[in-house]
Protein backbone atom coordinates (compact mmCIF):
# COMPACT_ATOMS: atom_id res chain seq x y z
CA UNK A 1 -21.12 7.45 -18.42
CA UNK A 2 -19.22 4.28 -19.30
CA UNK A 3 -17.42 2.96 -15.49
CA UNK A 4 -13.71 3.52 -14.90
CA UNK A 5 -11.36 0.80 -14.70
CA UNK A 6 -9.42 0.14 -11.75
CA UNK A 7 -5.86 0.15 -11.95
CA UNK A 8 -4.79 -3.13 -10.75
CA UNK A 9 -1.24 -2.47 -9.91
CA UNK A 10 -2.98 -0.83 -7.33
CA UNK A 11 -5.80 -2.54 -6.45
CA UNK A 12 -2.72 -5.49 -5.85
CA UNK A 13 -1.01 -2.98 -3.59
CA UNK A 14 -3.32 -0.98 -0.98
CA UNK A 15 -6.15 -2.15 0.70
CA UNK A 16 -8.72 0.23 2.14
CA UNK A 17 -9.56 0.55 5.87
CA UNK A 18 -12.44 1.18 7.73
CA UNK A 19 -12.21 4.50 8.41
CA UNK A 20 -11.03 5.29 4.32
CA UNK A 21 -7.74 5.34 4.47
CA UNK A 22 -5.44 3.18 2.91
CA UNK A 23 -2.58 0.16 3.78
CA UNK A 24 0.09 -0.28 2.21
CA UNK A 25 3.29 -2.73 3.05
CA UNK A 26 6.58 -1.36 3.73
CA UNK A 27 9.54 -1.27 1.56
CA UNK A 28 12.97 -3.16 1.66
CA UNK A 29 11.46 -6.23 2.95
CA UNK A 30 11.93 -8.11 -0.49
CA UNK A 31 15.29 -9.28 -1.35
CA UNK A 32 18.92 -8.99 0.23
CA UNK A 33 18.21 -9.72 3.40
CA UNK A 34 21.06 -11.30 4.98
CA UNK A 35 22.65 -7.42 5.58
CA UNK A 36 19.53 -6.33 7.40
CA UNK A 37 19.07 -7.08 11.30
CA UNK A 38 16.45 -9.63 12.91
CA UNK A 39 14.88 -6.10 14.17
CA UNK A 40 14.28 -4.06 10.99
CA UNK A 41 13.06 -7.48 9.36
CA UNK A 42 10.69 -7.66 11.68
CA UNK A 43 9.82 -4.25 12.01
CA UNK A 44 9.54 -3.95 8.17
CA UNK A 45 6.45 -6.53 8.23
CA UNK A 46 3.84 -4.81 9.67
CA UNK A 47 2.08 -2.42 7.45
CA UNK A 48 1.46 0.82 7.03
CA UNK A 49 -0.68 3.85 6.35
CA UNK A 50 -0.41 6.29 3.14
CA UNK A 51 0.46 9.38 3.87
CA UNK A 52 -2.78 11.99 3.47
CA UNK A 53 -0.77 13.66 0.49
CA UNK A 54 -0.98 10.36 -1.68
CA UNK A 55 -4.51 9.44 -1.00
CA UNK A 56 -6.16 11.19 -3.42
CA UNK A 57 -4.19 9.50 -5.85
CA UNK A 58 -4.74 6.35 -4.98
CA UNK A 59 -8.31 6.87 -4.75
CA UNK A 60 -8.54 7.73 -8.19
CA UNK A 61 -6.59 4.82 -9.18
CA UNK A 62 -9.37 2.71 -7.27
CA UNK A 63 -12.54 4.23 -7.76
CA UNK A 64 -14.76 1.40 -6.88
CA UNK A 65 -12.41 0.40 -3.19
């Protein structure tokens, strides 16, 4: 069986944990951000879990994580 490639637009955007889940950074933290409060800035840095529904996906997208 030949190996499977990873998909690197994913491999770029999730990171597994410990415990085989996957984190992921929030959206909306990118551009325009002069209409968004100190709070949600702030709040949109820290990162975040996948939900449970998308993980098989992503796992197949990174086989090898």
């Amino acid at each position: 069986m030949p190996k499977i490639k990873t998909n690197r637009g994913a491999a770029k955007r999730f990171k597994k944990t410990a415990s085989g889940r996957f984190k992921r950074a929030q959206a909306f933290h990118n551009h325009i951000l002069t209409k968004k409060s100190q709070k949600r800035k702030r709040q949109l840095r820290s990162d975040m879990l996948v939900a449970e529904a998308d993980t098989a996906a992503i796992r197949r997208m990174m086989p090898y994580a």
